[in-house]
C-alpha atoms as a PDB file:
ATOM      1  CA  UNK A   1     -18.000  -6.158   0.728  1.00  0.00           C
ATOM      2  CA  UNK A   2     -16.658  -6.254  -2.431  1.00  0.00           C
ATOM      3  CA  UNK A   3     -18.430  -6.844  -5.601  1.00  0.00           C
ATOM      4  CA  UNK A   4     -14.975  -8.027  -7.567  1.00  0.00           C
ATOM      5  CA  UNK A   5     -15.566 -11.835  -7.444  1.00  0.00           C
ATOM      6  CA  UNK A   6     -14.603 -12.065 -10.525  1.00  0.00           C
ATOM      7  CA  UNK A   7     -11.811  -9.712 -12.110  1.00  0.00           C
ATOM      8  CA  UNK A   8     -11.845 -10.865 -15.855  1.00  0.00           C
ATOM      9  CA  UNK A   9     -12.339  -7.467 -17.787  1.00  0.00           C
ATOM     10  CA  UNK A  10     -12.413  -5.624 -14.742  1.00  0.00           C
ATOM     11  CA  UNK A  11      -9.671  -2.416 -14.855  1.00  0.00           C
ATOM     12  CA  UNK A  12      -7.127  -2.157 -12.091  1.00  0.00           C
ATOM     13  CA  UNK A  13      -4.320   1.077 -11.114  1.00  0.00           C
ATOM     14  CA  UNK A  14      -1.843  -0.050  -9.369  1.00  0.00           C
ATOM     15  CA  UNK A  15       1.092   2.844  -8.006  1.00  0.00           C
ATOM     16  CA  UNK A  16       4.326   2.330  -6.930  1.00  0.00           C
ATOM     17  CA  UNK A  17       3.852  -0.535 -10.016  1.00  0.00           C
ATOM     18  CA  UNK A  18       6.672  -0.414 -11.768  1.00  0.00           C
ATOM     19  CA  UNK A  19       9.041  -2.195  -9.177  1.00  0.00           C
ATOM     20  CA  UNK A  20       8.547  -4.874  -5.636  1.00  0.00           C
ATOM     21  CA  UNK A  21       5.520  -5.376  -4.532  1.00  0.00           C
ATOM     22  CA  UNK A  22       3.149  -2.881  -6.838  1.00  0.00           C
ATOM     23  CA  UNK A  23       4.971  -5.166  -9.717  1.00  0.00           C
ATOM     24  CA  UNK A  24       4.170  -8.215  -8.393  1.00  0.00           C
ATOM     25  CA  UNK A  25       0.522  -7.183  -8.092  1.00  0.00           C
ATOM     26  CA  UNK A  26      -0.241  -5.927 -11.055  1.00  0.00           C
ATOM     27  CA  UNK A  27       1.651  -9.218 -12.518  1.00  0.00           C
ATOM     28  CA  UNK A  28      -0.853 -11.247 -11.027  1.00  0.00           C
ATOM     29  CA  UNK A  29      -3.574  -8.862 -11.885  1.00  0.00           C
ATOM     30  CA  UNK A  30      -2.792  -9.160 -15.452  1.00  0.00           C
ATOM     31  CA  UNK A  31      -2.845 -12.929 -15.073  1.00  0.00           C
ATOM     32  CA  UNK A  32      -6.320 -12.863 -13.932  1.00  0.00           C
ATOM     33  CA  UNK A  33      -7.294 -11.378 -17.217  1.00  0.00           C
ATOM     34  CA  UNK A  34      -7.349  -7.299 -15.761  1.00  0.00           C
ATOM     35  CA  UNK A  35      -6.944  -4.568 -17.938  1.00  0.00           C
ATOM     36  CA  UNK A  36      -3.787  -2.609 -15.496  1.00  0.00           C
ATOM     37  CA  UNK A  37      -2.482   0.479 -15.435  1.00  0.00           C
ATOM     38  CA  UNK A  38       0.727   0.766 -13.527  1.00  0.00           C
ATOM     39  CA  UNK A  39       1.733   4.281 -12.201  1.00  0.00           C
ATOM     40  CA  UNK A  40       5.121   5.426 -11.121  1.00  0.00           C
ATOM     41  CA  UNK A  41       7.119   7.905 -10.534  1.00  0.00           C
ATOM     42  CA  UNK A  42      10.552   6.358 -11.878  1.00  0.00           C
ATOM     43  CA  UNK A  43      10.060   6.676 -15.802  1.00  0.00           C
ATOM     44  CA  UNK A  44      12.540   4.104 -17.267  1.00  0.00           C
ATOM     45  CA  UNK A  45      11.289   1.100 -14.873  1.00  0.00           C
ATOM     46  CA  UNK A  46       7.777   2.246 -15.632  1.00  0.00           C
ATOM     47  CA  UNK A  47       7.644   2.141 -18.786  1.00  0.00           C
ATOM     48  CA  UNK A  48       9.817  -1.329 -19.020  1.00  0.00           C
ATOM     49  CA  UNK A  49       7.563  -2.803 -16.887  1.00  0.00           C
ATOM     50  CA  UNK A  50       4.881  -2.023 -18.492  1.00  0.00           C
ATOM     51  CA  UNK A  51       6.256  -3.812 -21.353  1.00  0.00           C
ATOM     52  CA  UNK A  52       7.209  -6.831 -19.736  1.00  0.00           C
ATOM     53  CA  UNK A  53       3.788  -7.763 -18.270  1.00  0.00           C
ATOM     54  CA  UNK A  54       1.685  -6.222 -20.485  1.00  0.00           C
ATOM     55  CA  UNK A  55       0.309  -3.143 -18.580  1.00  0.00           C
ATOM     56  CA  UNK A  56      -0.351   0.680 -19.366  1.00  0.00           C
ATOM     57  CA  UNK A  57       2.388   2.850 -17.915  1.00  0.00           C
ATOM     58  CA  UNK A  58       1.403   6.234 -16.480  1.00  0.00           C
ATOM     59  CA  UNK A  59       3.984   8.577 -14.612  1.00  0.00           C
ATOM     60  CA  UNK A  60       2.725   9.686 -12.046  1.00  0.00           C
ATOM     61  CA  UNK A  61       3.708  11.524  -8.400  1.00  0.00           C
ATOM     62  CA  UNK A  62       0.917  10.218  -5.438  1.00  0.00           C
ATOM     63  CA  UNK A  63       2.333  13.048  -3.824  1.00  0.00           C
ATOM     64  CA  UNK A  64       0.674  15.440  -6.027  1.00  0.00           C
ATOM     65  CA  UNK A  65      -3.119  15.172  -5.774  1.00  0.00           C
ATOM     66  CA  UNK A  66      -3.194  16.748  -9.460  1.00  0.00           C
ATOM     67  CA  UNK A  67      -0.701  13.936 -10.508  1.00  0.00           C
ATOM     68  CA  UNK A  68      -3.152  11.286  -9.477  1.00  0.00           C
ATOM     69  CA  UNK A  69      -5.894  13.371 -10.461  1.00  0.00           C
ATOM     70  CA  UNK A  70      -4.391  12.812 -13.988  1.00  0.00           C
ATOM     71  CA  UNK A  71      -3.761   9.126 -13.680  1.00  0.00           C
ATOM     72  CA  UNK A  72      -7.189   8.942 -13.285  1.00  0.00           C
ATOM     73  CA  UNK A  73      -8.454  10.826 -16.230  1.00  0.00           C
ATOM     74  CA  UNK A  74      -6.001   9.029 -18.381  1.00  0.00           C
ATOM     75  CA  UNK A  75      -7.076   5.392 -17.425  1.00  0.00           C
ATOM     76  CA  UNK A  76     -11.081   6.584 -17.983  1.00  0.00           C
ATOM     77  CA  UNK A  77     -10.038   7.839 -21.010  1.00  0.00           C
ATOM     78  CA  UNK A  78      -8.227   4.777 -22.285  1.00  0.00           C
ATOM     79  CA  UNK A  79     -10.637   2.299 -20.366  1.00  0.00           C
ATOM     80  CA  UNK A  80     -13.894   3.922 -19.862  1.00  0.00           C
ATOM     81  CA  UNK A  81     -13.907   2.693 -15.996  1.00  0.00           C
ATOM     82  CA  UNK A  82     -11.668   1.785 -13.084  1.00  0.00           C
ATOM     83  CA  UNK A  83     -13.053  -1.285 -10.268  1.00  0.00           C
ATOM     84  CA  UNK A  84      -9.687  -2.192  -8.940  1.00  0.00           C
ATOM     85  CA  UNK A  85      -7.336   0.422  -6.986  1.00  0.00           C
ATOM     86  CA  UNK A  86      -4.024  -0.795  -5.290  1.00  0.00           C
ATOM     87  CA  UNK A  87      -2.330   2.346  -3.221  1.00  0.00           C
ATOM     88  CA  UNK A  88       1.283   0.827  -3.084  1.00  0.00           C
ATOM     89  CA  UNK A  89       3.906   3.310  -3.842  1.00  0.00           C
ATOM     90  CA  UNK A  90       5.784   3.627  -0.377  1.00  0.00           C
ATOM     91  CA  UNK A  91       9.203   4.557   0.973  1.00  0.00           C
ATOM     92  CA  UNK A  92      11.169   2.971   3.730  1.00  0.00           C
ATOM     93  CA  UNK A  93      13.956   4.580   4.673  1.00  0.00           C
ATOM     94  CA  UNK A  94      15.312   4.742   8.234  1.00  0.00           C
ATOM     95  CA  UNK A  95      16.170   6.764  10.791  1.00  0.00           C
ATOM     96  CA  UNK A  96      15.529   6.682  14.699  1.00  0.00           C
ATOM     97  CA  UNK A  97      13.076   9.883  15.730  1.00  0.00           C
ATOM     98  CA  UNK A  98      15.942  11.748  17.381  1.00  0.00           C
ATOM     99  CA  UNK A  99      17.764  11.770  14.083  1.00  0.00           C
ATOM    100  CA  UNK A 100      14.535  12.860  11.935  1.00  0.00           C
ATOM    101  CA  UNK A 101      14.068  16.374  10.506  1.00  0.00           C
ATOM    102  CA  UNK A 102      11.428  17.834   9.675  1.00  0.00           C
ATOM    103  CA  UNK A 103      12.091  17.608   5.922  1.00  0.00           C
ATOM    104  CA  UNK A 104      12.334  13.602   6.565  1.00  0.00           C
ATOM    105  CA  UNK A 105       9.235  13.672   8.290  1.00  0.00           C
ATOM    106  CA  UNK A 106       7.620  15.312   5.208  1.00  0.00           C
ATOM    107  CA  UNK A 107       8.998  13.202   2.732  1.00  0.00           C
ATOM    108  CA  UNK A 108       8.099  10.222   4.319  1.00  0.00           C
ATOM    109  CA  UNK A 109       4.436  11.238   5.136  1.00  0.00           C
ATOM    110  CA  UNK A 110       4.030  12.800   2.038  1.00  0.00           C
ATOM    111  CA  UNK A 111       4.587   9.375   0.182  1.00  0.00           C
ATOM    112  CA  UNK A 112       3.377   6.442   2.606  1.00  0.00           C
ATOM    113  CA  UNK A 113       0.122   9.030   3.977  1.00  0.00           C
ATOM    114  CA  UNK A 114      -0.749  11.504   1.410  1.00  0.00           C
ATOM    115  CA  UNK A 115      -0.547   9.011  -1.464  1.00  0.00           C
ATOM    116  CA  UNK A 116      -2.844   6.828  -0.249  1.00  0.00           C
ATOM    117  CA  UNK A 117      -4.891   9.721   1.083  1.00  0.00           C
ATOM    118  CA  UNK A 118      -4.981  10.944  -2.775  1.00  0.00           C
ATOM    119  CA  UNK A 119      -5.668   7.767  -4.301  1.00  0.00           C
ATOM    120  CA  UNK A 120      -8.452   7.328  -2.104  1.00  0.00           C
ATOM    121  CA  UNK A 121      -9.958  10.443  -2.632  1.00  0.00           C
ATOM    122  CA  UNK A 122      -9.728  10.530  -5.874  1.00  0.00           C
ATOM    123  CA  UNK A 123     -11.165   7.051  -7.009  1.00  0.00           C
ATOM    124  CA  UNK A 124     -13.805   6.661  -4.285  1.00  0.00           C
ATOM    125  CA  UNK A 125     -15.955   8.508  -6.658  1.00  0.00           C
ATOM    126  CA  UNK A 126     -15.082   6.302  -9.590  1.00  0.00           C
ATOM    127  CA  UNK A 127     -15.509   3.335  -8.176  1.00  0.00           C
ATOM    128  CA  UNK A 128     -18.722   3.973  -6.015  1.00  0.00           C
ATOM    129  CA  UNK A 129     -20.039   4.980 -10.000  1.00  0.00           C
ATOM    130  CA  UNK A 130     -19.333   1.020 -10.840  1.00  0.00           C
ATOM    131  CA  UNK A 131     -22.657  -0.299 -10.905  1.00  0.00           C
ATOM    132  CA  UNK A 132     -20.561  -3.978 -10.384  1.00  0.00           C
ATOM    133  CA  UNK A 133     -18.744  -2.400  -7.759  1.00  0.00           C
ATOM    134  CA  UNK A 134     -14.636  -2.022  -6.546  1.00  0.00           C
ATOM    135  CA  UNK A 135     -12.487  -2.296  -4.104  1.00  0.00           C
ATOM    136  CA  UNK A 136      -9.310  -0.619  -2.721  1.00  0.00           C
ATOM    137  CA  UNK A 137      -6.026  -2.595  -1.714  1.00  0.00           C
ATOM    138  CA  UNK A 138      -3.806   0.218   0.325  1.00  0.00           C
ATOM    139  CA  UNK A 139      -0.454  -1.155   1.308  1.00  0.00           C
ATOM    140  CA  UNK A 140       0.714  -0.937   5.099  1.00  0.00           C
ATOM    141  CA  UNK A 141       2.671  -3.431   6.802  1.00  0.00           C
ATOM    142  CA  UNK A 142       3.335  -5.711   9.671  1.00  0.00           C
ATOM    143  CA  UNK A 143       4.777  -1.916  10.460  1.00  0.00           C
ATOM    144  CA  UNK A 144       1.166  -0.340  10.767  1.00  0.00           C
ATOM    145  CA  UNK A 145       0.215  -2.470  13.265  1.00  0.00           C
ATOM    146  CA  UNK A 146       3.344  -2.880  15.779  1.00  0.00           C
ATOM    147  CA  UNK A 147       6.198  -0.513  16.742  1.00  0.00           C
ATOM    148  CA  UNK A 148      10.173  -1.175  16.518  1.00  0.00           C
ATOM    149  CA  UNK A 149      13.130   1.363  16.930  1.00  0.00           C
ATOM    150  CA  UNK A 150      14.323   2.642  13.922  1.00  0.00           C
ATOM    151  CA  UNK A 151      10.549   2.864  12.407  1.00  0.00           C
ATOM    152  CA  UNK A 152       9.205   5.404  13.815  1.00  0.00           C
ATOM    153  CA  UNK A 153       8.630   7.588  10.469  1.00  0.00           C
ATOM    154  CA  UNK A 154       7.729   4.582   9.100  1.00  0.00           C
ATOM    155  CA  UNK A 155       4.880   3.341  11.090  1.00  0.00           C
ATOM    156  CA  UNK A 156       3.216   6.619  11.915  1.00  0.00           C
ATOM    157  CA  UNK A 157       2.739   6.842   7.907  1.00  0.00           C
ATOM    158  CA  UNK A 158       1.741   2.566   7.764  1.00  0.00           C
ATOM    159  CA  UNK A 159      -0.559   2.969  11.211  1.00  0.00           C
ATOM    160  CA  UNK A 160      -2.981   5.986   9.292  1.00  0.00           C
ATOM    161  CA  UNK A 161      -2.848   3.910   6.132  1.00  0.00           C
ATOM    162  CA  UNK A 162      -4.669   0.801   8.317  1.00  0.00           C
ATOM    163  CA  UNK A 163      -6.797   3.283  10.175  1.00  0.00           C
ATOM    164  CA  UNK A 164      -7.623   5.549   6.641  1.00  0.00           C
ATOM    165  CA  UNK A 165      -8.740   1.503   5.342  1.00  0.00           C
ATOM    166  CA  UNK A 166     -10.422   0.842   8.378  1.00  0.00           C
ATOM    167  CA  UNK A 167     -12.407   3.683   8.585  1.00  0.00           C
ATOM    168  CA  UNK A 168     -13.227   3.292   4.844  1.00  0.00           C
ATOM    169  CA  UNK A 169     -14.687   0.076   4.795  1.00  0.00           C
ATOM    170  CA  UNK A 170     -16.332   0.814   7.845  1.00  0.00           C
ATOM    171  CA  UNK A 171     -18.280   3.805   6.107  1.00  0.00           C
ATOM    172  CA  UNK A 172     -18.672   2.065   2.816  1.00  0.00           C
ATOM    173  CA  UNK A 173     -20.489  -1.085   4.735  1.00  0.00           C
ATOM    174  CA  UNK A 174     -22.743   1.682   6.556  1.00  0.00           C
ATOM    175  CA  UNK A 175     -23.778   2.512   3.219  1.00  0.00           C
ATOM    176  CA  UNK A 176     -24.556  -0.702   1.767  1.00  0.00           C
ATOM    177  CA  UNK A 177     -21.908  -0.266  -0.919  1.00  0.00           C
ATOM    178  CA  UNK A 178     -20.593  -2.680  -3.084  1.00  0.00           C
ATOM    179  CA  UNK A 179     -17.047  -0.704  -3.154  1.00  0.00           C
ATOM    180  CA  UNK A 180     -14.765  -2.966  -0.788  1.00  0.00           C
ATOM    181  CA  UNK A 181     -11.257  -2.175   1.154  1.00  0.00           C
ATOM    182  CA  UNK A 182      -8.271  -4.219   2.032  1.00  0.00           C
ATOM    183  CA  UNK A 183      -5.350  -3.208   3.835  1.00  0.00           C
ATOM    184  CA  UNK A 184      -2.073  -5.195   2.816  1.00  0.00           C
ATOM    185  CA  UNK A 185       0.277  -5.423   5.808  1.00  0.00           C
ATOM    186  CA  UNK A 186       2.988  -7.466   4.175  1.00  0.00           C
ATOM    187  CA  UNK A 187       6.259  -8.442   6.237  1.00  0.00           C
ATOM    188  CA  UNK A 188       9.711  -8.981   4.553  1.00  0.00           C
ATOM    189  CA  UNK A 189       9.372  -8.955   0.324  1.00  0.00           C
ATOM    190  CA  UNK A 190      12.275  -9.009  -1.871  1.00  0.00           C
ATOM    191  CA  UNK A 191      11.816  -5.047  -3.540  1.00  0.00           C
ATOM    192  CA  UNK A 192      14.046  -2.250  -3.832  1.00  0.00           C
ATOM    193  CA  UNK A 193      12.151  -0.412  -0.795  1.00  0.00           C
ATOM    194  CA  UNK A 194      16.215  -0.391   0.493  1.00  0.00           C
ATOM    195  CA  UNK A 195      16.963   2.452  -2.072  1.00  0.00           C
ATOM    196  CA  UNK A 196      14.077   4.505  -1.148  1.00  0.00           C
ATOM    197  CA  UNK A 197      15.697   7.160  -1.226  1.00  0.00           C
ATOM    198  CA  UNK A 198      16.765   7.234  -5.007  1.00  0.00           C
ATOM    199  CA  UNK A 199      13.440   9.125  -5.595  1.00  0.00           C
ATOM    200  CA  UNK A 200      13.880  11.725  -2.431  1.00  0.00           C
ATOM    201  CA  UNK A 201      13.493  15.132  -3.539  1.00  0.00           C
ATOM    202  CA  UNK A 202      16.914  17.474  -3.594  1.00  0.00           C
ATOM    203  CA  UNK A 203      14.788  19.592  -1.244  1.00  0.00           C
ATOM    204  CA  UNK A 204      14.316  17.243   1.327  1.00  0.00           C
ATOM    205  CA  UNK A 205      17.286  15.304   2.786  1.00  0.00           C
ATOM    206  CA  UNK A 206      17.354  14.592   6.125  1.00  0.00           C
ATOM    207  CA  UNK A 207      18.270  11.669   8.290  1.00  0.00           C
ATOM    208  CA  UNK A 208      16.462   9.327   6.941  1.00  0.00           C
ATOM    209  CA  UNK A 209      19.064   6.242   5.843  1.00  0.00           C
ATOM    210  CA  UNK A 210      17.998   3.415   3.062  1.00  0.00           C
ATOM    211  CA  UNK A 211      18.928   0.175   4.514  1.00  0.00           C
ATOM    212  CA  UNK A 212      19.648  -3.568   2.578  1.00  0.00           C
ATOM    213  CA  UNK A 213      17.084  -5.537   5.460  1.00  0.00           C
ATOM    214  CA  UNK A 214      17.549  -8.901   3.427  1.00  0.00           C
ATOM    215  CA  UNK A 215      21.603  -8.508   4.254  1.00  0.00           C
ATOM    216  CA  UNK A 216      21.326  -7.620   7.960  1.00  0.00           C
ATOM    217  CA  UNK A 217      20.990 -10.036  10.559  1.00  0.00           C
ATOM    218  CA  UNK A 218      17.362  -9.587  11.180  1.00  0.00           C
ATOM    219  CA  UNK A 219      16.984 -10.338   7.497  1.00  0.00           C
ATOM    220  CA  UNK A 220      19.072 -13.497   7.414  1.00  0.00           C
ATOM    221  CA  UNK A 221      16.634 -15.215  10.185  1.00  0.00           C
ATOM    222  CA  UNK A 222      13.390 -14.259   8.501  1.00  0.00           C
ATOM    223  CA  UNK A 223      11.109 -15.564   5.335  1.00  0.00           C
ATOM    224  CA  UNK A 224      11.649 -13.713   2.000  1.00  0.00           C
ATOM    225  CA  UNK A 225       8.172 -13.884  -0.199  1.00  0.00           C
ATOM    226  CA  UNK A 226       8.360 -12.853  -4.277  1.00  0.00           C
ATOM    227  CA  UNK A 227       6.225  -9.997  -5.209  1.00  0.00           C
ATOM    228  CA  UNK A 228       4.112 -11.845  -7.262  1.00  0.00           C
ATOM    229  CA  UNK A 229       3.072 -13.863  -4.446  1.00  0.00           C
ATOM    230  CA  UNK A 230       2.124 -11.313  -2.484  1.00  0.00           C
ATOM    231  CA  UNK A 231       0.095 -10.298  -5.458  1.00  0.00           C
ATOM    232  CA  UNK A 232      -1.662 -13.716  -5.047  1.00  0.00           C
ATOM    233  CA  UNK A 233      -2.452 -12.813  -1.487  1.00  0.00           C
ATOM    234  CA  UNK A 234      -3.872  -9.481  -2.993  1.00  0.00           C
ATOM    235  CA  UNK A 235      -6.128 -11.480  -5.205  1.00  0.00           C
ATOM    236  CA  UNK A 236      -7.296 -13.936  -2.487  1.00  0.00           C
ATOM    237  CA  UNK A 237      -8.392 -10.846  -0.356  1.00  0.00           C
ATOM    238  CA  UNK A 238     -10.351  -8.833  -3.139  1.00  0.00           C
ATOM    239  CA  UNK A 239     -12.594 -12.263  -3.592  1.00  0.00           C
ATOM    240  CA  UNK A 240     -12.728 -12.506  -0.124  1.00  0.00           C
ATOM    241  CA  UNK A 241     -13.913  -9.287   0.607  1.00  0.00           C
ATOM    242  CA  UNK A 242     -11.221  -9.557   3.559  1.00  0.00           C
ATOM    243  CA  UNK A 243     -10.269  -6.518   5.318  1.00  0.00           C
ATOM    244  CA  UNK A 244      -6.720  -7.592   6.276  1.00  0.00           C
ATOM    245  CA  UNK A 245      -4.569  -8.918   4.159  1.00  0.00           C
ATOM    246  CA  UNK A 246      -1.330 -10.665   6.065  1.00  0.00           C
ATOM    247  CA  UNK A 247       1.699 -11.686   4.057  1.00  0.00           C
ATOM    248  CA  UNK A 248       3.727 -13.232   7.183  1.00  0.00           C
ATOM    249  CA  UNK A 249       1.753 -14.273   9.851  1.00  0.00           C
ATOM    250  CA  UNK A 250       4.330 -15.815  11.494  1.00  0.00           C
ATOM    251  CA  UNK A 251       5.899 -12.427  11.877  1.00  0.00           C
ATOM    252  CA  UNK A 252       2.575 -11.325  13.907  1.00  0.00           C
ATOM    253  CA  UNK A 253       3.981 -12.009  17.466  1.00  0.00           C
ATOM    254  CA  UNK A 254       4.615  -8.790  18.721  1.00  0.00           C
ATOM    255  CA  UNK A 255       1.516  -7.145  17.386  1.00  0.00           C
ATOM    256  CA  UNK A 256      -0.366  -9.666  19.415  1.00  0.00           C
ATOM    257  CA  UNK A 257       1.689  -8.418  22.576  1.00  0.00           C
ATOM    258  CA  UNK A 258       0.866  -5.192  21.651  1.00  0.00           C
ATOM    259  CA  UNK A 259      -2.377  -5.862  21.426  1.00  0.00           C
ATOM    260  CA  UNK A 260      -2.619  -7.923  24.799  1.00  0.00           C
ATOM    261  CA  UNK A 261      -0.710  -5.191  26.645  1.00  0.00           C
ATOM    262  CA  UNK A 262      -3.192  -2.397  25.309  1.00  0.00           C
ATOM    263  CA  UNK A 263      -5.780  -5.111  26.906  1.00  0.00           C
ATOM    264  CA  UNK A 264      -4.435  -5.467  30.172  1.00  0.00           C
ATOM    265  CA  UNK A 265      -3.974  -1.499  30.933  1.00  0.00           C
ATOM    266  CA  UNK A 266      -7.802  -1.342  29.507  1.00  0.00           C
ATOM    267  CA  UNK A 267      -8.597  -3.679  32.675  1.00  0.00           C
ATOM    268  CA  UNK A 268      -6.095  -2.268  35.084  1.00  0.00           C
ATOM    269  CA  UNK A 269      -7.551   0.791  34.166  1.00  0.00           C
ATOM    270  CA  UNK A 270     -11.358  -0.176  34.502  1.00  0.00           C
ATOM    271  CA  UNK A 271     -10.431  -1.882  38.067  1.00  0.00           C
ATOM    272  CA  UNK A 272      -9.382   1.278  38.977  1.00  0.00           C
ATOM    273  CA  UNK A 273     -11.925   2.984  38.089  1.00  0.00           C
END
């Protein structure tokens, strides 16, 4: 459970901040009277972001645990502590898993998996030290939790970020710690996720294909939320102390089939045992 009930003064880090969803966090985060510091890997945006809502820019790559490693110094060295971690930065680029190579598999995993793998690791520490406790926010998405065509690189990355948070808070509640974790599984959010692949390394094209979701037909038939309210979703969860953090539950539907059909082989299977 976390021991963030109240964030005025409290210090935040926030990746993937200077754009969508890691924006409209550390927008609301600010609000709440949070010293953040945004981290990106996209300079210009960063640092105009920054700006705009009043946060601490650092560049940084969550694909390079020494990258992150120096995000953390510098906000220590700036704010002397760290209680609120958001793991954001994602890609979402698509590609059915017969069209994947292995470079696309890399890039993708590299960003959605090993950045929140290195943010974890590399705060835990930090904010275990907090005598007032911390908590971790690690984005998924309604994609870490059920399965479409098309995802596949996708949701292997978004299911191990809900089962790295799981396990997490599972540990950290064995330990009596006042460090919390949330895992944001948001649904359909107005961001630039759809030109993921502005930021793909020259070394690593594939088949992966950025797609405009808001101006396909799936997108035309769905709710739209504003980063900034999903940042208020964020909030609600770190005073909760919630584990999951849903932006669309109306969008749930099929993980709940999923989820019943997993059931029903469980039973089929015990009957014939």
């Amino acid at each position: 459970m976390s021991g963030l009930k109240n964030l005025t003064g409290k210090v935040a880090v926030v990746t993937g901040g200077a754009s969508g969803i890691g924006r409209g966090i550390a927008t609301q985060l600010v609000g709440q009277g949070m010293k953040v510091v945004i981290a990106d890997i996209e300079d210009g945006p960063l640092q105009q972001t920054a700006e705009e809502i009043g946060a601490t820019p650092v560049r940084t790559d969550v694909t390079d645990a020494a990258s992150v490693a120096r995000l953390a110094e510098q906000a220590l060295a700036k704010f002397g502590a760290v209680h609120l971690v958001c793991n954001n930065a994602g890609v979402g680029s698509l590609a059915r898993i017969a069209e994947m190579t292995l470079k696309d598999w890399q890039w993708v995993i590299n960003v959605n998996l090993w950045g929140v793998i290195h943010g974890t690791q590399t705060f835990l520490p930090i904010l275990k030290a907090n005598a007032d406790g911390g908590h971790f926010v690690n984005t998924s998405s309604l994609g870490g939790l059920g399965t479409m065509p098309g995802l596949g690189g996708y949701s292997v990355t978004k299911f191990g970020v809900v089962a790295l948070t799981e396990v997490l808070a599972q540990e950290l509640a064995e330990e009596g710690s006042k460090v919390g974790a949330t895992v944001l599984c948001p649904g359909t959010v107005r961001t630039n996720i759809g030109t993921s692949s502005r930021n793909r390394p020259a070394g690593l094209t594939g088949g992966l294909t950025d797609v405009d979701l808001e101006k396909s037909e799936f997108g035309a038939l769905t709710r739209w939320m504003d980063p900034c309210e999903v940042g208020d979703v964020v909030i609600r969860a770190i005073n909760r102390g919630d584990l999951y953090a849903f932006t669309h539950p109306e969008m749930a539907a099929s993980i709940l089939e999923r989820h019943a059909s997993i059931a029903t082989a469980v039973q089929e299977a015990a009957e014939l045992a």
